[in-house]
Protein backbone atom coordinates (compact mmCIF):
# COMPACT_ATOMS: atom_id res chain seq x y z
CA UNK A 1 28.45 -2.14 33.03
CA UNK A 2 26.10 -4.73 32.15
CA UNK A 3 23.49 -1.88 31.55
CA UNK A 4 25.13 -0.69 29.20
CA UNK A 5 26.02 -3.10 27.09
CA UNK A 6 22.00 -4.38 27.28
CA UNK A 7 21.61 -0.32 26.22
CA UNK A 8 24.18 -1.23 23.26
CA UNK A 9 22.47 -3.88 21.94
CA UNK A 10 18.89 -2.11 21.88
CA UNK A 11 20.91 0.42 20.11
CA UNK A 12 21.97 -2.03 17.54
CA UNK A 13 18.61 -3.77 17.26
CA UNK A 14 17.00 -0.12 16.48
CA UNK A 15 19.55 0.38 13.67
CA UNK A 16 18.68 -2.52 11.59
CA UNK A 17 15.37 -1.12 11.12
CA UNK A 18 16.29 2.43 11.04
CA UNK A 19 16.73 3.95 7.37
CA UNK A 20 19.88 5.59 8.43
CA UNK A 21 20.50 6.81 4.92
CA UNK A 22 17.98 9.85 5.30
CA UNK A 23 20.31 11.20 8.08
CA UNK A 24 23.26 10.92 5.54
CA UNK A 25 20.65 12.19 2.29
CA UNK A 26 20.94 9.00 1.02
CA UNK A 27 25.07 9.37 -0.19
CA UNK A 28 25.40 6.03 1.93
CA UNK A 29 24.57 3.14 1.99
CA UNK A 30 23.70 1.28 5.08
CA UNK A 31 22.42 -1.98 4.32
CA UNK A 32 25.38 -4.16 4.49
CA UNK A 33 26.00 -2.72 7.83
CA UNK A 34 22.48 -3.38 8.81
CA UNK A 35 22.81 -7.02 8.04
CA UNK A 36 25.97 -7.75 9.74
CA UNK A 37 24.26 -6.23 12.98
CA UNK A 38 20.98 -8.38 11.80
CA UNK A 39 23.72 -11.41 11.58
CA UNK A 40 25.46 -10.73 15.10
CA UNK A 41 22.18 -10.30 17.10
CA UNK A 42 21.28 -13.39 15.49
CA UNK A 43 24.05 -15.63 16.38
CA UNK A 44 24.17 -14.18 19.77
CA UNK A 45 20.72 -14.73 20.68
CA UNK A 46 19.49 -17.77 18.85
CA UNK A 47 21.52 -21.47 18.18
CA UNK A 48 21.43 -22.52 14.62
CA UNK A 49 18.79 -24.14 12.97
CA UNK A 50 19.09 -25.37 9.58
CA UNK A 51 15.72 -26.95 8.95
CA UNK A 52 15.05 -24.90 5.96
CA UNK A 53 18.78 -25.14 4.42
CA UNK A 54 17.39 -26.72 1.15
CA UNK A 55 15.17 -23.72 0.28
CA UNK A 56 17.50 -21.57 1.03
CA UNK A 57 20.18 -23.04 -1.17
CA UNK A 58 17.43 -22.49 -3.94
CA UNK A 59 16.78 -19.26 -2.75
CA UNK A 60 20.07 -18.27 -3.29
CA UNK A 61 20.31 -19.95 -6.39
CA UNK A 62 17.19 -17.78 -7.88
CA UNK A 63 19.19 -14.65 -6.54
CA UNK A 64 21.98 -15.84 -8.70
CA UNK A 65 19.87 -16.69 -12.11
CA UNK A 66 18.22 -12.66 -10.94
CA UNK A 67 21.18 -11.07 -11.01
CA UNK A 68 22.41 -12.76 -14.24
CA UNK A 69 25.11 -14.53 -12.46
CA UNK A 70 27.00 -10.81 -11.63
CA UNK A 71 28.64 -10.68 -8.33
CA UNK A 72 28.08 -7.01 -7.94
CA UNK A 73 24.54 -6.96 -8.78
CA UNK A 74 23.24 -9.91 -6.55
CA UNK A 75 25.41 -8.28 -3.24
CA UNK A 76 24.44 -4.60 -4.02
CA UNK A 77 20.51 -5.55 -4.24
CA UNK A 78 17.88 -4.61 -1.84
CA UNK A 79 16.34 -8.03 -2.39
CA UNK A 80 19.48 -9.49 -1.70
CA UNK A 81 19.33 -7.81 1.48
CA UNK A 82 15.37 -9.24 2.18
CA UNK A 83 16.86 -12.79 1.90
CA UNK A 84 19.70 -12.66 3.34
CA UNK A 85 17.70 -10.78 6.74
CA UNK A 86 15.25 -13.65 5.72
CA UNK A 87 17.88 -16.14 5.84
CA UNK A 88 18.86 -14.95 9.44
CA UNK A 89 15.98 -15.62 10.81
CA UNK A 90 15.22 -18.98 9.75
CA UNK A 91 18.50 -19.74 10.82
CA UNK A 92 17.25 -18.53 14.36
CA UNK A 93 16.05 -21.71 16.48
CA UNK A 94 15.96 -21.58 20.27
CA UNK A 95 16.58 -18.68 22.53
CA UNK A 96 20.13 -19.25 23.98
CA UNK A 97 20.95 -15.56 25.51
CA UNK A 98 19.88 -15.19 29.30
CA UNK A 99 16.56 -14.64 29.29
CA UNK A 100 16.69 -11.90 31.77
CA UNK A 101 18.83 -9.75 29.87
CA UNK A 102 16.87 -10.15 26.90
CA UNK A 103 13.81 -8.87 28.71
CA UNK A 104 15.92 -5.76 29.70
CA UNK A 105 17.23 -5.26 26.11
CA UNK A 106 13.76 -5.42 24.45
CA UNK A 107 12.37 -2.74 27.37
CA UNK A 108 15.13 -0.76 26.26
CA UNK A 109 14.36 -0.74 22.74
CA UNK A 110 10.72 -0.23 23.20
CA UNK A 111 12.12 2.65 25.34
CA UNK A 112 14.15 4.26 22.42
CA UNK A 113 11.43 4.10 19.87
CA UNK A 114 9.39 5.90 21.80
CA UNK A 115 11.42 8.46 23.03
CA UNK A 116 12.82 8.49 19.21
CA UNK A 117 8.87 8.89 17.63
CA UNK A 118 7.63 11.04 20.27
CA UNK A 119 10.78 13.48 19.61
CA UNK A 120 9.67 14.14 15.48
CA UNK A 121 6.21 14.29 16.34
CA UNK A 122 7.11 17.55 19.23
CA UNK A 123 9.44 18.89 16.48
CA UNK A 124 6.60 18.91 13.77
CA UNK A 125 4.37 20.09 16.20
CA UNK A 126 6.72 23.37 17.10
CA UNK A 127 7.83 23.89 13.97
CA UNK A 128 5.97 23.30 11.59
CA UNK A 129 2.20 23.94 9.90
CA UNK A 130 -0.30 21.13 10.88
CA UNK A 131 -1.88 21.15 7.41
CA UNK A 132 1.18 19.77 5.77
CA UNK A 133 2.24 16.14 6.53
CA UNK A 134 5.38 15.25 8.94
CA UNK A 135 8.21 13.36 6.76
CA UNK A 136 10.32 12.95 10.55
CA UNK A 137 13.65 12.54 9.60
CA UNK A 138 12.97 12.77 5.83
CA UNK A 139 10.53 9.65 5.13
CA UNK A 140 7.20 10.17 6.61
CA UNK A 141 6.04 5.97 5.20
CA UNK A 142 9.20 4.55 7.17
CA UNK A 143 8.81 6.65 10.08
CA UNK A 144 5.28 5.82 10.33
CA UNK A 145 6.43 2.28 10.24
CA UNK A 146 8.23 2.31 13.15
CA UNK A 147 5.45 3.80 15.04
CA UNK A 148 3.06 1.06 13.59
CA UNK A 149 5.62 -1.61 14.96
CA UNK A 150 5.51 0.25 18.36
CA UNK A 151 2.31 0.78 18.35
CA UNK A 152 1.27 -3.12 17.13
CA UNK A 153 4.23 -4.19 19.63
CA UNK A 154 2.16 -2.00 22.66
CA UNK A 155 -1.51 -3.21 22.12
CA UNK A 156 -0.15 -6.97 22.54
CA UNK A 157 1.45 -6.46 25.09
CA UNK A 158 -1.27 -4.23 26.88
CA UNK A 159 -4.02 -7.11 26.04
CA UNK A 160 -1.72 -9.75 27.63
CA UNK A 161 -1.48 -7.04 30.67
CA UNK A 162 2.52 -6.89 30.34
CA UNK A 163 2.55 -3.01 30.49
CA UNK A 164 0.29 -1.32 33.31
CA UNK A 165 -2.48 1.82 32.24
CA UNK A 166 0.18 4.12 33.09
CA UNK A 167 2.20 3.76 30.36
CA UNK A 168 0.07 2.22 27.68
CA UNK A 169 -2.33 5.56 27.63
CA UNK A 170 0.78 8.40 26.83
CA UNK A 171 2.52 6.02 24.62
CA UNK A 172 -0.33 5.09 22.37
CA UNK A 173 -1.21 8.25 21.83
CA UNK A 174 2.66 9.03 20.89
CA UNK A 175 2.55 6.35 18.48
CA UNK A 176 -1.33 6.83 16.57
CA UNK A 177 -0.08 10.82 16.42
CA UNK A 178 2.75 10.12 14.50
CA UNK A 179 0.46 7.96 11.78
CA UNK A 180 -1.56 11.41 12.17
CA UNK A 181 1.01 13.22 11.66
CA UNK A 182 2.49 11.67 8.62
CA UNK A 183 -1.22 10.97 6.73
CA UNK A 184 0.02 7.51 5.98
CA UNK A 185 -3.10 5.84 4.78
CA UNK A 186 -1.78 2.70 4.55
CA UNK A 187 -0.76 2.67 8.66
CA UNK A 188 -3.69 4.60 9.45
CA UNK A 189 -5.74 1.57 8.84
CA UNK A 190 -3.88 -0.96 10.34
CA UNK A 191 -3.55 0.93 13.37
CA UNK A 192 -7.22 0.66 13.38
CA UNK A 193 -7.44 -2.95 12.42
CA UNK A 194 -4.87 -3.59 15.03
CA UNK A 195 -6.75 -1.83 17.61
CA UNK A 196 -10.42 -3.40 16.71
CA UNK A 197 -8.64 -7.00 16.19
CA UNK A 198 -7.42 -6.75 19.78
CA UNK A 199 -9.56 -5.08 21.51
CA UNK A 200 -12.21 -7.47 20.81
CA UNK A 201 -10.88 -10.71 20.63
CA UNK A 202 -12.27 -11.58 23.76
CA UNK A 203 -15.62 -10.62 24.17
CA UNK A 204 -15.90 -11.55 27.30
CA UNK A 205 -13.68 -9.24 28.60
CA UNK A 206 -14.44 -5.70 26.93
CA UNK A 207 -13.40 -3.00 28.63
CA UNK A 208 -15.83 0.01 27.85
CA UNK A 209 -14.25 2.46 29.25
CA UNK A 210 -10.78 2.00 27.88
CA UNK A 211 -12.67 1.74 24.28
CA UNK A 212 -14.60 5.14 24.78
CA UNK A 213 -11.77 6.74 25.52
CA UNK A 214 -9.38 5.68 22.79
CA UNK A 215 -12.32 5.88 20.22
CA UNK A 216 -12.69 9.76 21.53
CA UNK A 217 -9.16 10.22 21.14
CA UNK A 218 -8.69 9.06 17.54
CA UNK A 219 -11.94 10.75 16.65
CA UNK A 220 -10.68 13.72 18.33
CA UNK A 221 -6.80 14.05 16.35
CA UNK A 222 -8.44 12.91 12.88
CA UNK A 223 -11.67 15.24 12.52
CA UNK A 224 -8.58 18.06 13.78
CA UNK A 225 -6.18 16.72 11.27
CA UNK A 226 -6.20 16.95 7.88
CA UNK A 227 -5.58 13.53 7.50
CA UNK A 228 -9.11 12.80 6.13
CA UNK A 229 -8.09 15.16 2.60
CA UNK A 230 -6.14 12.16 2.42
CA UNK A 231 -9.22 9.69 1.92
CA UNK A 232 -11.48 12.02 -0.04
CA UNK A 233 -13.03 10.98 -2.94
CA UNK A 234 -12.07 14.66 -4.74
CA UNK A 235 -8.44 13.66 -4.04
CA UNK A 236 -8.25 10.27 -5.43
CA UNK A 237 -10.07 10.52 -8.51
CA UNK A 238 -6.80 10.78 -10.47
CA UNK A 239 -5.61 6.98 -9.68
CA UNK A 240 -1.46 8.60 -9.81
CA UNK A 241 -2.77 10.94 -6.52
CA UNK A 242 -4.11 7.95 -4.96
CA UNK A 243 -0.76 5.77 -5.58
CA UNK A 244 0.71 8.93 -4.13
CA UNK A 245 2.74 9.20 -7.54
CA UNK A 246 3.40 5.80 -8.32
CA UNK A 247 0.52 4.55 -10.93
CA UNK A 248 3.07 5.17 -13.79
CA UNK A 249 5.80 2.85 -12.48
CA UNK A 250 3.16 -0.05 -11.60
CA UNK A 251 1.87 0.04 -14.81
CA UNK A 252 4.72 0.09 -16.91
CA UNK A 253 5.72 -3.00 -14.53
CA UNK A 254 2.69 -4.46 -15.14
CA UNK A 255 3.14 -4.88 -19.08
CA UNK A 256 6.40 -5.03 -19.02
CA UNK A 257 6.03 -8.36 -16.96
CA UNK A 258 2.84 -9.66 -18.06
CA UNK A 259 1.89 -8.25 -22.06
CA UNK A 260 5.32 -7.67 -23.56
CA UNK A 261 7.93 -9.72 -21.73
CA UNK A 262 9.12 -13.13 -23.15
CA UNK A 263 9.01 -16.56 -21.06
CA UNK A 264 12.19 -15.80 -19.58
CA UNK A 265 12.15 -12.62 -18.41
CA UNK A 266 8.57 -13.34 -16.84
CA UNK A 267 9.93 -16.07 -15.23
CA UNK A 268 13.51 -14.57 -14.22
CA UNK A 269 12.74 -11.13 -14.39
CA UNK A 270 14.54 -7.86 -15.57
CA UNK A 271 17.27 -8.19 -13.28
CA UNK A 272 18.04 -7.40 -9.83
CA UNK A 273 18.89 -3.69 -9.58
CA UNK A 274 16.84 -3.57 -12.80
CA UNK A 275 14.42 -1.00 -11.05
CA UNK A 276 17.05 1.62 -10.62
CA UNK A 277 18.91 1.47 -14.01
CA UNK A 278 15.65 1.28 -15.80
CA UNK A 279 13.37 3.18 -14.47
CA UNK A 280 14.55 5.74 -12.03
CA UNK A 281 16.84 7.35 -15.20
CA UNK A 282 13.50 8.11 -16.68
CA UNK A 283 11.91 9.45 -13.94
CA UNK A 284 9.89 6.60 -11.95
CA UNK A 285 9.65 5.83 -9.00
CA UNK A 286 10.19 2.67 -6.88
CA UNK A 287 6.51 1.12 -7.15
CA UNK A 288 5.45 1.05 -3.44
CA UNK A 289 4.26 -2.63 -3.84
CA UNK A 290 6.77 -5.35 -3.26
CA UNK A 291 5.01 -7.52 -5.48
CA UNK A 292 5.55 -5.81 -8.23
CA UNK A 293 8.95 -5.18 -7.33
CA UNK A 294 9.91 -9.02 -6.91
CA UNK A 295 7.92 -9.66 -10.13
CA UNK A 296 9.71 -7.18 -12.37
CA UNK A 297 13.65 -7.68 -10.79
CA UNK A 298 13.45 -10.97 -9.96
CA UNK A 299 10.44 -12.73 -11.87
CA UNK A 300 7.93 -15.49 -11.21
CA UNK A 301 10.40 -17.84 -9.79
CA UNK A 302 12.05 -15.44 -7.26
CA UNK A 303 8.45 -14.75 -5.98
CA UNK A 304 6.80 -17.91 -5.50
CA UNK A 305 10.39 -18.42 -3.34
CA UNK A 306 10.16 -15.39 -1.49
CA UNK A 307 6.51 -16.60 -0.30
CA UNK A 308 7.53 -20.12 0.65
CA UNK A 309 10.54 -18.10 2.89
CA UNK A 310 7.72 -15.72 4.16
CA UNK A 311 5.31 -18.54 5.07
CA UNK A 312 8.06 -20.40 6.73
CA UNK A 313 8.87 -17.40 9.13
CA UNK A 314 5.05 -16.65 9.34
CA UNK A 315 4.96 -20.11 11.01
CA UNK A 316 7.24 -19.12 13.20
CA UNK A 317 5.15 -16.60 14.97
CA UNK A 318 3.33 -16.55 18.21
CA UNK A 319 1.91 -13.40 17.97
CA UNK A 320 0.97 -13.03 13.82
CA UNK A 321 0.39 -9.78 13.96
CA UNK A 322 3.81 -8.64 14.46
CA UNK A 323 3.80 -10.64 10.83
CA UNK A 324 1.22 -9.31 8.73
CA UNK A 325 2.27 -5.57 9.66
CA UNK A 326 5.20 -6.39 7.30
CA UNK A 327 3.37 -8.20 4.85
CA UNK A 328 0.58 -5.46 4.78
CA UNK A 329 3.06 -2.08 4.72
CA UNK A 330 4.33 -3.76 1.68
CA UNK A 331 1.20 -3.58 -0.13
CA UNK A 332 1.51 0.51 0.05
CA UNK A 333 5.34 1.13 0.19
CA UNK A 334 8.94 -1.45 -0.73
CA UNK A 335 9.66 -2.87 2.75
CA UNK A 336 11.94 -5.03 0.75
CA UNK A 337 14.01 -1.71 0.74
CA UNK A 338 14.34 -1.86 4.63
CA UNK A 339 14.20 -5.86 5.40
CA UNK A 340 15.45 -4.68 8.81
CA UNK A 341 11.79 -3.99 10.24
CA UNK A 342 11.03 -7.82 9.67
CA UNK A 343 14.10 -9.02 12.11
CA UNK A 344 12.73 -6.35 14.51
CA UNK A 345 9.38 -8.01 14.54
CA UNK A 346 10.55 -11.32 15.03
CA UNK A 347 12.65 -10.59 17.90
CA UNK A 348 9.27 -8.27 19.38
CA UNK A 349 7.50 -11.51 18.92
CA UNK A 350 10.47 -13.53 20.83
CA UNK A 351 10.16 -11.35 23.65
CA UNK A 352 6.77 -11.81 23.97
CA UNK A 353 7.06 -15.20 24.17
CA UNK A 354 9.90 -15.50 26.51
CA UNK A 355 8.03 -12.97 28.99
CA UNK A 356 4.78 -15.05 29.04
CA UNK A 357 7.06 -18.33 29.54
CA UNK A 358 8.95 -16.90 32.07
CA UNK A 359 5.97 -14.93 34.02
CA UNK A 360 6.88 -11.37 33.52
CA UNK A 361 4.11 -9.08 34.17
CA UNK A 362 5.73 -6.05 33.17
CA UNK A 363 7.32 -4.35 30.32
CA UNK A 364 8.24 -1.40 32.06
């Protein structure tokens, strides 16, 4: 019985990252849901800590002054949802739920993504033709995502020799296909980073054989891929191909924030929501850069807050790279549109922590 509710609760943690809306084509949306798991597993696993209570009253003061002081419009924005997941987790102090099940909970969730990545990658490979790229259950960026997190998640874990060679070869490889698979540049190259970062950060300790063999691996999938189109200098000569379509919307966000706004609206923005009732109705995109997106909803005043926030959970990290895969998949796609995968790092990094306290030598 207790299995399954531990299997429950991985369940739950792996929905507040999924983007259930592609398995519903997007006539639903999940985010509120997605936050009330984000605030249960919260409460259930961590006591409170209200340390940063004053920023966050600002914070949700800024949200406020965004969205023009309209109920509707602050609690039906995506960057509503970022803070509020934000919120969460600096609201998260110690570790209060039994350690043990914790342990068994996170190897369950590891488990299901996985089992959940290496089933789209098979069903690409069966079904489809190898020269096009995978979009897995309809978004190839987000499901790419969740393989970097696995992946990211699975090299720490492997350098701190929590998961034995067994494991750590098969599910690699499930995880750096999928980023194959997809052509996600952006995730491509922090895979990489990811791998050189940690596979030489003690060079004492190099393992050459383990690093000839992944090195012949990835050479092997991308020279048979057609994932290096993707980085060819033919291809991205027309700066909207290398956006991947979204050059128009970053530009017209771009003046409209910085050449032909007033003071206010460069400070306070367009409005949250503004995105979707401005530009999608004539044909743009969402930019793919959170940045931007922060800047031309919410202004300068909602960014400079939504730093401080992200420094103050960056602090909170152990193991930064679980961080900066967030910060840096926002540079290429709008994370802030699925705040979930930032709760699902911090409680990756949590586990992490809790396993090396507790002396845990294996994942699985």
């Amino acid at each position: 019985m207790k299995w399954l509710f531990n299997f429950f609760l991985a369940i739950l943690i792996f929905f507040t990252s999924l983007p259930i809306n592609y398995f519903f084509e997007n006539n639903f949306n999940f985010l509120p849901i997605q936050l009330i798991i984000i605030l249960l597993i919260s409460r259930l696993f961590f006591s409170i800590n209200l340390k940063h209570i004053l920023i966050i009253s600002i914070s949700i003061m800024a949200l406020f002054l965004a969205g023009n002081i309209e109920f509707n419009q602050v609690f039906s924005s995506s960057i509503t949802a970022t803070f509020v997941t934000i919120w969460f987790i600096l609201f998260s102090k110690k570790i209060k739920f039994k350690i043990k099940d914790l342990n068994k909970i996170i190897s369950i969730l590891f488990l299901i993504m996985t089992v959940f990545v290496a089933y789209f990658n098979l069903d690409f490979f069966l079904s489809s033709d190898l020269n096009i790229r995978s979009k897995a259950f309809g978004s190839g960026s987000l499901f790419s995502i969740i393989s970097l997190y696995g992946f990211t998640f699975l090299m720490v874990i492997y350098n701190m020799k929590l998961i034995n060679k067994f494991f750590f070869y098969p599910i690699l490889i499930v995880f750096f296909t999928s980023a194959l698979l997809t052509q996600v540049r952006g995730v491509m190259l922090t895979m990489i980073v990811v791998y050189i970062l940690l596979e030489f950060e003690n060079l004492k300790s190099w393992k050459w054989s383990r690093l000839l063999l992944i090195t012949s691996l990835g050479v092997l999938l991308i020279v048979n891929s057609s994932i290096l189109n993707r980085f060819n200098i033919d291809n991205t000569a027309d700066v909207n191909q290398l956006t991947s379509g979204r050059y128009a919307t970053q530009l017209l966000i771009i003046e409209s924030v910085f050449i032909t706004s007033d003071n206010m609206t460069f400070l306070f923005g367009h409005g949250l929501n503004s995105i979707k009732q401005n530009l999608q109705p004539i044909g743009l995109e969402f930019p793919h850069l959170d940045v931007l997106f922060l800047l031309y909803e919410g202004g300068l005043i909602l960014l400079i807050i939504y730093i401080i926030l992200m420094y103050r959970i960056y602090k909170s990290y152990k193991y930064k790279l679980l961080f900066w895969i967030f910060i840096i998949s926002s540079l290429h796609t709008n994370m802030i549109l699925s705040p979930g995968f930032l709760f699902l790092g911090f409680l990756l990094d949590k586990s992490i922590v809790v396993r090396t306290q507790n002396n845990v030598r294996h994942l699985v």
